[in-house]
Protein backbone atom coordinates (compact mmCIF):
# COMPACT_ATOMS: atom_id res chain seq x y z
CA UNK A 1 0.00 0.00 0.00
CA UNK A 2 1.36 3.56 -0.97
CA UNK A 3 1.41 5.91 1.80
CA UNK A 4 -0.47 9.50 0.78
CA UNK A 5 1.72 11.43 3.17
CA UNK A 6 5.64 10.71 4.24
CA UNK A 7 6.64 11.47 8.27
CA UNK A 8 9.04 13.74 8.31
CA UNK A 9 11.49 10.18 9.52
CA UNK A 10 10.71 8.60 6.19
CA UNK A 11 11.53 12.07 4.30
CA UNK A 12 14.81 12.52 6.60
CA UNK A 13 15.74 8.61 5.79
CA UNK A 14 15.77 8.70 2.05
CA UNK A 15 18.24 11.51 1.84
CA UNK A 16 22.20 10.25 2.01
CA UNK A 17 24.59 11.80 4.14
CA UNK A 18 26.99 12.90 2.12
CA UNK A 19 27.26 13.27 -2.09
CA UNK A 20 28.36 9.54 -3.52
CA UNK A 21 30.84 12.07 -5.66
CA UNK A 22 32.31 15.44 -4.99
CA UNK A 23 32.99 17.35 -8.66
CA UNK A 24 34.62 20.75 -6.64
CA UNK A 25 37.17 18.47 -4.93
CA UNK A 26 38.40 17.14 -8.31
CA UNK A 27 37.68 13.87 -7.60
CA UNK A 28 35.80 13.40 -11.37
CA UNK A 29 38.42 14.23 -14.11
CA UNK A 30 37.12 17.07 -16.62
CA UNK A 31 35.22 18.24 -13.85
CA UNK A 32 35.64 21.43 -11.30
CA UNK A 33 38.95 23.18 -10.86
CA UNK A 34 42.50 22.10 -10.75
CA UNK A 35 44.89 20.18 -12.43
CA UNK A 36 42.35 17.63 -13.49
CA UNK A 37 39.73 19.72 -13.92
CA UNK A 38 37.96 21.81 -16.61
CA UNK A 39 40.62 22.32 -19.84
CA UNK A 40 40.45 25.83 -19.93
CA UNK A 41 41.47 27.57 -22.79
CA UNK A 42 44.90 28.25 -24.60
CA UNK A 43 45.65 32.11 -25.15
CA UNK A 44 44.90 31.75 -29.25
CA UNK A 45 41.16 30.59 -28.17
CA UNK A 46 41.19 33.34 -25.76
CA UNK A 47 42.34 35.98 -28.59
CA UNK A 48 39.61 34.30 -31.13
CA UNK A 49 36.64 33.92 -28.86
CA UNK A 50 36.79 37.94 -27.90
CA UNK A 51 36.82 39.25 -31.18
CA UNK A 52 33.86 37.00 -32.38
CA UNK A 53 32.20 38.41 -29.19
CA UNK A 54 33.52 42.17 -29.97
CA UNK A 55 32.35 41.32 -33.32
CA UNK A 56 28.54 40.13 -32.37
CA UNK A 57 27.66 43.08 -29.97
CA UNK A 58 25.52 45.11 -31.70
CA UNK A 59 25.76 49.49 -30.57
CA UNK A 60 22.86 51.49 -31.27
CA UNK A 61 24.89 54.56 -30.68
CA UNK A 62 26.93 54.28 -34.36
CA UNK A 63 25.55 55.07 -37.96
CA UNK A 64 25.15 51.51 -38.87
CA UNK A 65 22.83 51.19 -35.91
CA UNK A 66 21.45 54.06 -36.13
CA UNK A 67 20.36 53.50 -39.96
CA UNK A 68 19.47 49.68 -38.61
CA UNK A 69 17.02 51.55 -36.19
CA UNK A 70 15.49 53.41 -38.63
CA UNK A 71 15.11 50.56 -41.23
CA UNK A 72 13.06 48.40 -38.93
CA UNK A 73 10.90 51.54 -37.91
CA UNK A 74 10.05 52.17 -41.56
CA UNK A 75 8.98 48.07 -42.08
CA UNK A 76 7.00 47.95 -38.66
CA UNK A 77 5.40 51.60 -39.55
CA UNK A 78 4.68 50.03 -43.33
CA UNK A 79 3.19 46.64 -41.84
CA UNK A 80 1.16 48.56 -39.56
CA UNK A 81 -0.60 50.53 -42.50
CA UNK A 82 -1.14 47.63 -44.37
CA UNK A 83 -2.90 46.27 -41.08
CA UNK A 84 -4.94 49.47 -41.35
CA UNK A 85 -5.80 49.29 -44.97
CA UNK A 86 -7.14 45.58 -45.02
């Protein structure tokens, strides 16, 4: 028979007392921090992955944006007449 409602000694029973595995310590390789741990990356990766991020921000402040701003005003002004007109 299932029980509806667990005592708080059957709740406190199924839990274990400590983790069967401890990925901060390093005990899991690949995992957590130290020599074992996460690879990291090498100063090339480093170099690469800022300038594709440098790359992808988008600034509202130059002409480019500023001309991007204005371009999707102009369709979502357009779409909105042609709403209007059907």
């Amino acid at each position: 028979m299932i029980k509806s409602r667990m005592t708080f000694q059957d709740y406190h029973n199924m839990w274990e007392d400590a983790a069967a595995t401890n990925v901060g310590g390093g005990q899991i390789h690949g995992l957590g921090v130290g020599p074992k741990g996460e690879p990291g990356l090498t100063p090339a990766q480093i170099k690469k992955h800022k300038k594709e991020v440098k790359k992808s921000i988008y600034d509202g402040r130059t002409k480019e944006g500023k001309k991007f701003v204005e371009r999707i005003l102009a369709r979502r002004a357009a779409r909105e007449a042609s709403k209007k007109t059907d």
